[in-house]
N, C-alpha and C. Protein backbone atom coordinates (compact mmCIF):
# COMPACT_ATOMS: atom_id res chain seq x y z
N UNK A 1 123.94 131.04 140.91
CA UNK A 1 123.02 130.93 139.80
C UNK A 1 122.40 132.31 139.57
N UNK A 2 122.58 133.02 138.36
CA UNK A 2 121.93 134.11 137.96
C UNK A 2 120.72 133.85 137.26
N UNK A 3 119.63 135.18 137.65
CA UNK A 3 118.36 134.85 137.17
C UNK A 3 118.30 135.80 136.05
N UNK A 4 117.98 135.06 135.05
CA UNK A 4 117.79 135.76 133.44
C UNK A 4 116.88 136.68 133.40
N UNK A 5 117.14 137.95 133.08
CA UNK A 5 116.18 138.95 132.79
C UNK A 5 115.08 138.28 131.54
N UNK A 6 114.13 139.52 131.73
CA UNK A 6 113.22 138.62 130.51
C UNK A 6 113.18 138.82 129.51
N UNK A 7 114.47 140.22 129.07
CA UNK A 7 114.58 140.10 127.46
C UNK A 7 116.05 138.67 127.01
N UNK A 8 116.35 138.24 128.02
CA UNK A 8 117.19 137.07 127.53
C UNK A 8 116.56 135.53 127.43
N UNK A 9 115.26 135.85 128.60
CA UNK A 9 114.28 134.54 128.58
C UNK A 9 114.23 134.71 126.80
N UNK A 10 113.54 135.34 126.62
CA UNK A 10 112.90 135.96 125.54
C UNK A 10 113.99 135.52 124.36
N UNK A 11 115.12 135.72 124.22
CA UNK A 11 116.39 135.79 123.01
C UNK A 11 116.39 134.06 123.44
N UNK A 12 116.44 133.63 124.19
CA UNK A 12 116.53 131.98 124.71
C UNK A 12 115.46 131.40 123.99
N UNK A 13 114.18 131.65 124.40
CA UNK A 13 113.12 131.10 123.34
C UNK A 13 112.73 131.14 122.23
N UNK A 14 113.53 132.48 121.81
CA UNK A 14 113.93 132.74 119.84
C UNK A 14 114.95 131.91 119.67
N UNK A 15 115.72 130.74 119.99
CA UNK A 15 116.71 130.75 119.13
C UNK A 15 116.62 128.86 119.67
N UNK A 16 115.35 128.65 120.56
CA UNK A 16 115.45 127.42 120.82
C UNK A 16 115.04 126.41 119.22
N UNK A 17 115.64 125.06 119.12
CA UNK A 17 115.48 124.52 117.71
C UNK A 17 114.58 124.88 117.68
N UNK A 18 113.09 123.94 118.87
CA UNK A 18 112.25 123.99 118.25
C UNK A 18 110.74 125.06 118.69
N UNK A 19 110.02 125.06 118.06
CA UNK A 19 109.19 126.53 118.62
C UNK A 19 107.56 125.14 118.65
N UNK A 20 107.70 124.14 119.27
CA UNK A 20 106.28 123.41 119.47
C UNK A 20 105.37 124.00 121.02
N UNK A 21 104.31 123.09 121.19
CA UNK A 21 103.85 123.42 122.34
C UNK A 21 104.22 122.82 123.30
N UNK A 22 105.02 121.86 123.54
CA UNK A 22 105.92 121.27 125.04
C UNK A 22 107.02 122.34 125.36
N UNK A 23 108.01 122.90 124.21
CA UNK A 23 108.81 123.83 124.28
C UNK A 23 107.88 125.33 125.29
N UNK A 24 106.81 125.50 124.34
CA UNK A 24 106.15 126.93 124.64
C UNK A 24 105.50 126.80 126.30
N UNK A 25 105.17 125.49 126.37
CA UNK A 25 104.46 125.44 127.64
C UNK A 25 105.27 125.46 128.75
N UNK A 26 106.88 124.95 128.24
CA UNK A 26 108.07 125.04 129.38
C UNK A 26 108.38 126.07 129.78
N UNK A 27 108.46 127.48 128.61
CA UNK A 27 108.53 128.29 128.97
C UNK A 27 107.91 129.08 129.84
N UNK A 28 106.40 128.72 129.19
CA UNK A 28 105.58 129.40 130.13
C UNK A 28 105.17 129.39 132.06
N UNK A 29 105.44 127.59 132.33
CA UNK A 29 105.26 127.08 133.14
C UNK A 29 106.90 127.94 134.28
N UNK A 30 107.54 128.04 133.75
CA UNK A 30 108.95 128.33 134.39
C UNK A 30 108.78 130.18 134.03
N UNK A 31 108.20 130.56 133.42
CA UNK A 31 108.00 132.30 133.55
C UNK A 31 106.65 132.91 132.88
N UNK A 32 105.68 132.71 133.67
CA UNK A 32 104.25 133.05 133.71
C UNK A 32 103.86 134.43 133.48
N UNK A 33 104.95 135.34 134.09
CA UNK A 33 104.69 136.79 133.74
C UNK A 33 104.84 137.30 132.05
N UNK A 34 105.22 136.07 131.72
CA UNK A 34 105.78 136.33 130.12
C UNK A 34 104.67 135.93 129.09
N UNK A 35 104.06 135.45 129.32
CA UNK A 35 103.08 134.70 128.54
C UNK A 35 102.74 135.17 127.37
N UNK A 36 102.13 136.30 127.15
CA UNK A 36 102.20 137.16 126.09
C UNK A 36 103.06 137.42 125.47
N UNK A 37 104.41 137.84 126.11
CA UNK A 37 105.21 138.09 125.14
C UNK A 37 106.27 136.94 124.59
N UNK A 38 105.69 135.46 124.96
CA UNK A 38 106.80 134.58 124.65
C UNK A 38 105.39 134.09 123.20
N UNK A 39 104.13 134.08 123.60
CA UNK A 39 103.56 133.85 122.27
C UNK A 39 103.86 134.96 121.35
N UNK A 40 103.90 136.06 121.29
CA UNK A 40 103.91 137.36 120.45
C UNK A 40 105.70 136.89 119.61
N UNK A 41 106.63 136.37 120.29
CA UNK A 41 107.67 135.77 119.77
C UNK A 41 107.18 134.48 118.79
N UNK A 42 106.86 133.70 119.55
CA UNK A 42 106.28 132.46 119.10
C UNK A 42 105.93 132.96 117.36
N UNK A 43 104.79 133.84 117.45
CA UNK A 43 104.00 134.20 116.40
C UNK A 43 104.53 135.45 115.21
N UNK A 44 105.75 135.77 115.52
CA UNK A 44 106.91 136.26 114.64
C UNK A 44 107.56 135.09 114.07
N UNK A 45 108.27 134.05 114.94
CA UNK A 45 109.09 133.08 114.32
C UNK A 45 107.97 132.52 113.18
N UNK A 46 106.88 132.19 113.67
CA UNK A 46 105.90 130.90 112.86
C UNK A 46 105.89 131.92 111.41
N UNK A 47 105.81 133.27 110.89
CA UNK A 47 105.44 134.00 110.46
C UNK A 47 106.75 133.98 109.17
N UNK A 48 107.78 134.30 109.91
CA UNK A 48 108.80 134.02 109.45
C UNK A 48 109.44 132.47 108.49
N UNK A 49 108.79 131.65 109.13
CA UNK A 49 109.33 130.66 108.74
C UNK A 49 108.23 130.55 107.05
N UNK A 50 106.78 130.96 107.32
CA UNK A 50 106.02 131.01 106.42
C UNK A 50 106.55 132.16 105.42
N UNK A 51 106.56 133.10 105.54
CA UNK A 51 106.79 133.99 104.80
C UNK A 51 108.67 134.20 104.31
N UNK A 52 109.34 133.38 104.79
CA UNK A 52 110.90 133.74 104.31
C UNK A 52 111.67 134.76 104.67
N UNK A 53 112.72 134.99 104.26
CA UNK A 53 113.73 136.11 104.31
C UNK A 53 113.00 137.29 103.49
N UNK A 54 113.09 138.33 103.69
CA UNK A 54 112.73 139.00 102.43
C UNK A 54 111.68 140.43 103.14
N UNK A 55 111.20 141.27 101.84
CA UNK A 55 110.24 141.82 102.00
C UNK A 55 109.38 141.25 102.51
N UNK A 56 108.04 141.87 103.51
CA UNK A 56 107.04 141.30 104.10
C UNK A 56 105.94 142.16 103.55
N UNK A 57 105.74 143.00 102.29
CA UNK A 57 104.61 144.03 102.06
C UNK A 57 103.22 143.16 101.84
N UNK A 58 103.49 142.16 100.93
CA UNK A 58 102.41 141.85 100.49
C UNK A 58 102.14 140.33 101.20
N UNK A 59 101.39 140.15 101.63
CA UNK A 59 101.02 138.60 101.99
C UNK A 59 99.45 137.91 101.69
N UNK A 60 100.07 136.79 101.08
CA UNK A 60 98.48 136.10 100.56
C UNK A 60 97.83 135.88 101.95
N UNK A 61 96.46 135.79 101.38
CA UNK A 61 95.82 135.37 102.46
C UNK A 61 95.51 133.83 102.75
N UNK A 62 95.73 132.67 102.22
CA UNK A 62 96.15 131.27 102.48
C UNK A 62 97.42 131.39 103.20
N UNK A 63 98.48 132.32 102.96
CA UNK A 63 99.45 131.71 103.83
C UNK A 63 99.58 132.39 105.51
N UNK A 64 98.83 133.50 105.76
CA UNK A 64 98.06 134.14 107.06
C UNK A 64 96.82 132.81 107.29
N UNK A 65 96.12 132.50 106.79
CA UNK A 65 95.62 131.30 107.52
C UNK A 65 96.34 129.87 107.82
N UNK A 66 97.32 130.09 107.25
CA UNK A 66 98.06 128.78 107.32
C UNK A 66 99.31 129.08 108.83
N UNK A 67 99.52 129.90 108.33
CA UNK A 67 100.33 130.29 109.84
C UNK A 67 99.76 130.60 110.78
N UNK A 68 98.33 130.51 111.24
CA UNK A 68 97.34 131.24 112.30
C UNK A 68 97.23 129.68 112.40
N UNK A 69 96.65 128.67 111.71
CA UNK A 69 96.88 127.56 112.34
C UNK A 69 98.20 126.84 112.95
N UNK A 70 99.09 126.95 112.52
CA UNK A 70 99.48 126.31 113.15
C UNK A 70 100.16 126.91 114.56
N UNK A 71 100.14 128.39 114.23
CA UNK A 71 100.04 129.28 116.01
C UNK A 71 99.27 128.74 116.37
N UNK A 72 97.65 128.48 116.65
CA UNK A 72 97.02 128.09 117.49
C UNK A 72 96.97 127.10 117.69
N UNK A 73 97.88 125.95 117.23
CA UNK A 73 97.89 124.58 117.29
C UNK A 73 99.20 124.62 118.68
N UNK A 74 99.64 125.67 118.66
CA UNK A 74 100.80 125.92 119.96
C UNK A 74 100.27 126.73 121.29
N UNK A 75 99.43 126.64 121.32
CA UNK A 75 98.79 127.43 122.35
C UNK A 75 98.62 126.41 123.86
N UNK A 76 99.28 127.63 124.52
CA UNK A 76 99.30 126.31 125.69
C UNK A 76 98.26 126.76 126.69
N UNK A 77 98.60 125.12 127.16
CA UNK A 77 97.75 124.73 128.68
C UNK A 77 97.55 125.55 129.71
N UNK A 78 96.44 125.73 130.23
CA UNK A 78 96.52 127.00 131.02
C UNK A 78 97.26 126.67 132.05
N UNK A 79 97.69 127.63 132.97
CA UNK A 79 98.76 127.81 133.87
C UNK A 79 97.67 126.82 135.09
N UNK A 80 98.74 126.19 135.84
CA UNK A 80 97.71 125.12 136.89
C UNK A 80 97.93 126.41 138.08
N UNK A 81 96.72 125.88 139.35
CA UNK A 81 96.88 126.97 140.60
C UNK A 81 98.02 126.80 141.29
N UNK A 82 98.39 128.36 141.53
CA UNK A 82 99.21 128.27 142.62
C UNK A 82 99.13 126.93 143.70
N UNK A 83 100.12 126.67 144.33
CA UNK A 83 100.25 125.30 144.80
C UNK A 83 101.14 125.97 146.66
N UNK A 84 102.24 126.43 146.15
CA UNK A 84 103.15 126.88 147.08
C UNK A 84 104.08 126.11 146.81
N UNK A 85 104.19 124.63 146.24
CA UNK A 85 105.22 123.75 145.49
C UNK A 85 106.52 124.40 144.96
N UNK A 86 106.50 124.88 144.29
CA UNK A 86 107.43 125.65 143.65
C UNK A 86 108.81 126.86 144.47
N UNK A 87 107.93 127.24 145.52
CA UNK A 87 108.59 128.29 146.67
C UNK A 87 109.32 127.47 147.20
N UNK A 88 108.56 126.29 147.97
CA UNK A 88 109.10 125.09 148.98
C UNK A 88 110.21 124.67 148.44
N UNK A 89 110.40 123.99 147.31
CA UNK A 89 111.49 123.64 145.99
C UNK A 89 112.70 124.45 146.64
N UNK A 90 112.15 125.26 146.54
CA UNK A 90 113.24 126.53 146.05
C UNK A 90 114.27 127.06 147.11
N UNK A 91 113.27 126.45 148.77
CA UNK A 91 113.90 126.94 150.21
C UNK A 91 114.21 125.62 150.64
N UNK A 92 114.35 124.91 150.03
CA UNK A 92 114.75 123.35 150.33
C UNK A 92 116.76 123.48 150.12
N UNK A 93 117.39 122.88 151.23
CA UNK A 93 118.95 122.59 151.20
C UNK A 93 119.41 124.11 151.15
N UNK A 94 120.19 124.32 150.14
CA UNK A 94 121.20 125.54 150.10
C UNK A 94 120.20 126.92 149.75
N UNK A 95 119.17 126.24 148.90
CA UNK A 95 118.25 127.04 148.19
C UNK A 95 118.04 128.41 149.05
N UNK A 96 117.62 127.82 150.45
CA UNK A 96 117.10 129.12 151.18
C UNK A 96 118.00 130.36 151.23
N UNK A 97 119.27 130.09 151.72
CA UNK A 97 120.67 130.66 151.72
C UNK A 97 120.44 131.61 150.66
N UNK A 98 120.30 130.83 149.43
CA UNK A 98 120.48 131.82 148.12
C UNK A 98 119.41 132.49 147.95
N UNK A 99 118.23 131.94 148.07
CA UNK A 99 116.76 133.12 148.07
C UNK A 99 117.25 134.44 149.34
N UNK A 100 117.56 134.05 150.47
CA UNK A 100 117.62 134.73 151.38
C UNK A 100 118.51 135.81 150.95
N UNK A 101 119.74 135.22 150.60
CA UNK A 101 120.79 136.49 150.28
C UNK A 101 120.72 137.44 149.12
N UNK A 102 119.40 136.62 147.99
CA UNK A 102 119.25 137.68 146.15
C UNK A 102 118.44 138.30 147.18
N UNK A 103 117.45 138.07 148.20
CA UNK A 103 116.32 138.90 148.44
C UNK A 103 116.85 139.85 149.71
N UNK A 104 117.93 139.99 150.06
CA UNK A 104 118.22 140.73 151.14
C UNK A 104 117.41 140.56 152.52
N UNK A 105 117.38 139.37 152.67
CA UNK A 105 116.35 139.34 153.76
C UNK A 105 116.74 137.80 154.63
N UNK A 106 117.27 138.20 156.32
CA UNK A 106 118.04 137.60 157.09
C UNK A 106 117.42 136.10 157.28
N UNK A 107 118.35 135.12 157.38
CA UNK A 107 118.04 133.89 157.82
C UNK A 107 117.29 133.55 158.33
N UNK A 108 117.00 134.16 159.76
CA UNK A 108 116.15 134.14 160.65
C UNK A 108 114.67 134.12 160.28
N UNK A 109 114.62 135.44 159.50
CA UNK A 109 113.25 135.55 159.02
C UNK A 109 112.76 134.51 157.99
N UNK A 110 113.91 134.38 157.44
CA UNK A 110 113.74 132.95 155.79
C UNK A 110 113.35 131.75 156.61
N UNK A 111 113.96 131.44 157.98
CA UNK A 111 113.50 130.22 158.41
C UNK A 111 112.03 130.04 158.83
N UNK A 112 111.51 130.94 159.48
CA UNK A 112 110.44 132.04 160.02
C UNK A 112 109.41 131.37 158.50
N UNK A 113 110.07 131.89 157.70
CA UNK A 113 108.54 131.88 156.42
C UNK A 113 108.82 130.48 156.05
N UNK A 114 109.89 129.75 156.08
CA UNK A 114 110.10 128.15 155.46
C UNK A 114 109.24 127.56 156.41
N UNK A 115 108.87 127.58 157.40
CA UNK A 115 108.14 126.79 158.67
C UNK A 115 106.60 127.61 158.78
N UNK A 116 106.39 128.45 157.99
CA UNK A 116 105.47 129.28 158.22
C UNK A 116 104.82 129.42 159.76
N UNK A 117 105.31 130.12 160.20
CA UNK A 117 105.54 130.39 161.61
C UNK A 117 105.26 132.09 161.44
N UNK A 118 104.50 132.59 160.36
CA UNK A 118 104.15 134.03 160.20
C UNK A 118 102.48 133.89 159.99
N UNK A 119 101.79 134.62 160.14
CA UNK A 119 100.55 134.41 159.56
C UNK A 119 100.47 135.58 158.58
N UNK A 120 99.70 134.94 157.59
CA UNK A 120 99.99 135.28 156.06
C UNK A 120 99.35 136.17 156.05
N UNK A 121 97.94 136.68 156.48
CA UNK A 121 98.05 138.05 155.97
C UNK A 121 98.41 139.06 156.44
N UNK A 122 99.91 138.73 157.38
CA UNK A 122 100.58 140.13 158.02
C UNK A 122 101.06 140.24 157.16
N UNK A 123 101.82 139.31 156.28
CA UNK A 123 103.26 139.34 155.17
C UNK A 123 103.04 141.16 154.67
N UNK A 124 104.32 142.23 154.58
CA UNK A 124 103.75 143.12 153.45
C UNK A 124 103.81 142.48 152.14
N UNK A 125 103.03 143.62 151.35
CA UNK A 125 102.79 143.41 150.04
C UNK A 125 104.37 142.88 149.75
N UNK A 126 105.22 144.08 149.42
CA UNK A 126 106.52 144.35 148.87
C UNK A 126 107.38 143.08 149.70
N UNK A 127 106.95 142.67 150.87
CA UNK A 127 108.11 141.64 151.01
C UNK A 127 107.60 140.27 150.59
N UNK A 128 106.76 140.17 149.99
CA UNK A 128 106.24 138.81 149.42
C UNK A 128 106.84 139.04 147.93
N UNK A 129 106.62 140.38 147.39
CA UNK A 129 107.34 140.69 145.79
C UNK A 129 108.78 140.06 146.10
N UNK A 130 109.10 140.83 146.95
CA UNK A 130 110.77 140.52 147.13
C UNK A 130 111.12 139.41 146.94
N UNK A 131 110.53 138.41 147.98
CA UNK A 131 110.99 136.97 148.23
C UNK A 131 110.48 136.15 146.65
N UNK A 132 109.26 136.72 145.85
CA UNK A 132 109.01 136.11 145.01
C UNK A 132 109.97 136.39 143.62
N UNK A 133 110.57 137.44 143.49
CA UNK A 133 111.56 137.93 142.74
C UNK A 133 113.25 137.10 142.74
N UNK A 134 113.00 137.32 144.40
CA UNK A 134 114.76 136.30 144.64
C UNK A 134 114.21 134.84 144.21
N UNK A 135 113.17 134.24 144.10
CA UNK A 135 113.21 132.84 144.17
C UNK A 135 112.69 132.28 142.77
N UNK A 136 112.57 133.82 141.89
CA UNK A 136 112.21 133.40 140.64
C UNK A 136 110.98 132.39 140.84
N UNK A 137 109.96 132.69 141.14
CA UNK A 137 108.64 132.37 141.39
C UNK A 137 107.53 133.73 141.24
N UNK A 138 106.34 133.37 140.89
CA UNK A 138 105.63 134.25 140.93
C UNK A 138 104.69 134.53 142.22
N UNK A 139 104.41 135.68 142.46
CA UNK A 139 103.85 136.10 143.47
C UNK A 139 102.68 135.04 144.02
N UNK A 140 101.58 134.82 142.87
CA UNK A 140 100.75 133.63 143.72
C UNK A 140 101.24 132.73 144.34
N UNK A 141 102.85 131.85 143.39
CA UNK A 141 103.12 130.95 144.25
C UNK A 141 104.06 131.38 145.80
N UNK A 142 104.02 132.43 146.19
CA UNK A 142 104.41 132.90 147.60
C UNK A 142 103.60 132.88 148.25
N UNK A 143 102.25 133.41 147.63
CA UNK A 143 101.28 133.49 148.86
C UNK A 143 100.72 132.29 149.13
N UNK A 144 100.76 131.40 148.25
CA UNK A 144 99.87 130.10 148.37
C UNK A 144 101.19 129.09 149.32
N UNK A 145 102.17 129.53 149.57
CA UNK A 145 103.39 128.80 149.97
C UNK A 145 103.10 129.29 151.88
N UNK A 146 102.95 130.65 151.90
CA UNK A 146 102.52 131.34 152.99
C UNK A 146 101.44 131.33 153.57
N UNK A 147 99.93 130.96 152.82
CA UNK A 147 99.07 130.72 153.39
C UNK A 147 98.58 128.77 153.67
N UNK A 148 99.82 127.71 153.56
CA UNK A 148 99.30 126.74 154.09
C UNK A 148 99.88 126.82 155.24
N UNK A 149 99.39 125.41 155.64
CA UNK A 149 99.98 124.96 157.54
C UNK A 149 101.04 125.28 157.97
N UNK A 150 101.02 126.26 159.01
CA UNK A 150 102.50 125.90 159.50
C UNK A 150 103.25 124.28 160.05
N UNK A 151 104.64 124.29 159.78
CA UNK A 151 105.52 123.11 159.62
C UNK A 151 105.67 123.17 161.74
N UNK A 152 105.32 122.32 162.50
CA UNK A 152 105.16 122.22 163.85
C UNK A 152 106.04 121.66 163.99
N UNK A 153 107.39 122.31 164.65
CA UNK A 153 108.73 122.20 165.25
C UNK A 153 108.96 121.01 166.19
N UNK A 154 107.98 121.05 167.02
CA UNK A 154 107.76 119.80 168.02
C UNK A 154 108.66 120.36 169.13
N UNK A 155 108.95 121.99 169.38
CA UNK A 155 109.00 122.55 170.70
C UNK A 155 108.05 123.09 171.37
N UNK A 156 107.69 123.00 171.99
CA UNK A 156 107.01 123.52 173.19
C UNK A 156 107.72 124.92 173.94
N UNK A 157 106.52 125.68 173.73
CA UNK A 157 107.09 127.14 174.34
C UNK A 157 106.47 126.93 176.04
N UNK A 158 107.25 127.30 177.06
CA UNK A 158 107.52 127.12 178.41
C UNK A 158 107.37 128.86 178.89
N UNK A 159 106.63 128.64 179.38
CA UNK A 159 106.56 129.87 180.28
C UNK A 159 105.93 129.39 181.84
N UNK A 160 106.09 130.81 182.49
CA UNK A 160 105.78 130.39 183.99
C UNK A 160 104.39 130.34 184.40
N UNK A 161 103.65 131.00 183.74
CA UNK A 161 102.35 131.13 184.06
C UNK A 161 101.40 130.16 182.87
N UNK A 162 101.23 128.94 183.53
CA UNK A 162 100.44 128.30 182.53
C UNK A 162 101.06 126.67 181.89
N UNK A 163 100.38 126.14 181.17
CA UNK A 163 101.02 124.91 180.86
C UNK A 163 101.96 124.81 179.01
N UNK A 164 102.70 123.92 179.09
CA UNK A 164 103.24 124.45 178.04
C UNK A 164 102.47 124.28 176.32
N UNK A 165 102.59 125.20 175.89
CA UNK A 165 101.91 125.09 174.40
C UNK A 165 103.41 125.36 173.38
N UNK A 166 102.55 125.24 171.97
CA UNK A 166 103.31 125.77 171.01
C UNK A 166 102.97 126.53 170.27
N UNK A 167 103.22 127.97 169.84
CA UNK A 167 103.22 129.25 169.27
C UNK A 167 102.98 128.62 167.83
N UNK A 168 102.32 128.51 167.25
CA UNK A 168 101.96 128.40 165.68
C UNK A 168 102.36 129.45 164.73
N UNK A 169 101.62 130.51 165.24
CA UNK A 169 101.90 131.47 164.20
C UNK A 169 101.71 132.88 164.65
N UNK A 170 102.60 134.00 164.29
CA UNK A 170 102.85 135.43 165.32
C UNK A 170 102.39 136.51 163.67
N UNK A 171 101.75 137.60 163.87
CA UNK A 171 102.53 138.12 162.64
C UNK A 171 103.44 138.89 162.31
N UNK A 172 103.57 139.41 160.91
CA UNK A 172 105.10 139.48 160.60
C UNK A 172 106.08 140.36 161.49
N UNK A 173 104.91 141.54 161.92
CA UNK A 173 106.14 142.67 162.78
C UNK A 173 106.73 141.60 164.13
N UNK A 174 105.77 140.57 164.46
CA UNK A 174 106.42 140.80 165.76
C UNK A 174 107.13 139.63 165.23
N UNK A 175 107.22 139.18 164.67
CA UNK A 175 108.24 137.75 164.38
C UNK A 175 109.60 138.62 163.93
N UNK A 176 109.48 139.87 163.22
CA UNK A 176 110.79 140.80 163.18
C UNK A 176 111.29 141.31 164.35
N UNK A 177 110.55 141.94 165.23
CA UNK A 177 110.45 142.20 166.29
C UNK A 177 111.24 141.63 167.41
N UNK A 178 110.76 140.23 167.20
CA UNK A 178 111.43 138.98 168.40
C UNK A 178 112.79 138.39 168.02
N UNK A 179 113.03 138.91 166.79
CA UNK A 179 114.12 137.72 165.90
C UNK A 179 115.19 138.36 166.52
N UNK A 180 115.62 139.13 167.05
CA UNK A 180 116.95 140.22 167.10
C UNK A 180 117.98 140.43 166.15
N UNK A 181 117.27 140.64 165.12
CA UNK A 181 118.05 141.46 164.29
C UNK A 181 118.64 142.94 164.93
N UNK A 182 119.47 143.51 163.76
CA UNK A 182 119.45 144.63 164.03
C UNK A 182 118.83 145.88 163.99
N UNK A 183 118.66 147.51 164.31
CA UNK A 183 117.47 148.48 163.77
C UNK A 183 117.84 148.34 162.18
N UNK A 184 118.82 148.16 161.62
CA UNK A 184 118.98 148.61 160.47
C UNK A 184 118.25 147.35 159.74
N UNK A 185 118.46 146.28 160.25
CA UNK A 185 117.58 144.98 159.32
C UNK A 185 115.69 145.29 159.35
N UNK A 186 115.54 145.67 161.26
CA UNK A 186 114.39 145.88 161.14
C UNK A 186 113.51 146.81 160.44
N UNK A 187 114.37 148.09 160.07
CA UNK A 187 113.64 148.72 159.22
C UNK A 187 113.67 148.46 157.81
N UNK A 188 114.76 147.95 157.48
CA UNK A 188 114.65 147.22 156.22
C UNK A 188 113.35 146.23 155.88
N UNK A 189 113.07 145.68 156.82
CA UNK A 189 112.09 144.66 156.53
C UNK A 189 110.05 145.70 156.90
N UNK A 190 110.37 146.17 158.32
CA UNK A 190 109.43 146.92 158.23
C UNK A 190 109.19 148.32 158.18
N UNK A 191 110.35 148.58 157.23
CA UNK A 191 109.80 150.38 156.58
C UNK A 191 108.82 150.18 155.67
N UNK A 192 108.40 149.46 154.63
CA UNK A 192 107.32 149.09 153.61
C UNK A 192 105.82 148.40 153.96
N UNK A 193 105.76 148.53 155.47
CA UNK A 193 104.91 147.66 155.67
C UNK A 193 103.70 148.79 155.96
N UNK A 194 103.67 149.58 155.97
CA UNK A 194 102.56 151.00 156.03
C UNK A 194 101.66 151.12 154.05
């Protein structure tokens, strides 16, 4: 599955039949960084349809209020809060595989953040962009995906000194650290973290 750049989001929502507010809010709800520029489309088409083919020099002013209504009659719902819903979705079955492999970033660690078994504010900046980029999600919904409960494995870590517990949550270097990757993965993951 390829992820649409946003001048094709963009050519996709020019050419959908219809230009209402369930349409506009789909868009928005599925690409949030766009918001502006999918109304600024929105408000060319409505413009267009009022005003025709043709020269645009002169325009009455009834038909600029008439097209300002019914733009603002399309104005959508504000965006609901980050949830982490949307990330989870997304690392669910094969999903992770494919986030893991657009985002260049090893299994190990993808399982690591699916179980949240990192504590969130080690995450770097840039590897939360990353993961939010491969999964076609926006950045809040990573962090809000990263900062609930970790998912409790129901192993028990065993060591010699002491009774057995379970490790909740490490942060990010040393969960890279412990994973055994290779130097070349590890600096991949923590050269950006300074």
């Amino acid at each position: 599955m390829t992820r649409n750049t946003d001048e094709e989001v963009l050519l996709e929502f020019a050419v959908e039949p219809r230009h209402d507010a369930d349409v506009l809010n789909r868009y928005i709800q599925a690409y949030p960084h766009l918001q502006d520029e999918l109304l600024s489309v929105l408000h060319e088409i409505e413009l267009q349809k009022t005003l025709g083919p043709g020269n645009v020099e002169v325009v009455e002013e009834d038909v600029v209020a008439a097209a300002w209504t019914r733009f603002s009659k399309c104005t959508p719902a504000r965006p609901q809060a980050a949830t982490g819903s949307a990330l989870d979705a997304k690392l669910r079955g094969t999903g992770l595989r494919a986030v893991a492999r657009a985002a260049g970033i090893p299994r190990v660690i993808m399982l690591a953040v699916q179980e949240r078994c990192i504590l969130a504010a080690s995450y770097p900046a840039v590897f939360l962009q990353r993961l939010a980029t491969a999964a076609g999600v926006g950045l809040d919904e990573v962090r809000a995906f990263v900062a609930l409960p970790p998912i409790i494995s129901g192993k028990p870590a065993f060591s010699a000194e002491g009774k057995p517990g379970v490790d909740l949550q490490k942060p990010f270097e040393a969960v890279v650290l412990e994973s055994g990757l290779t130097e070349d993965e590890r600096a991949n993951l923590l050269g950006n973290t300074g």
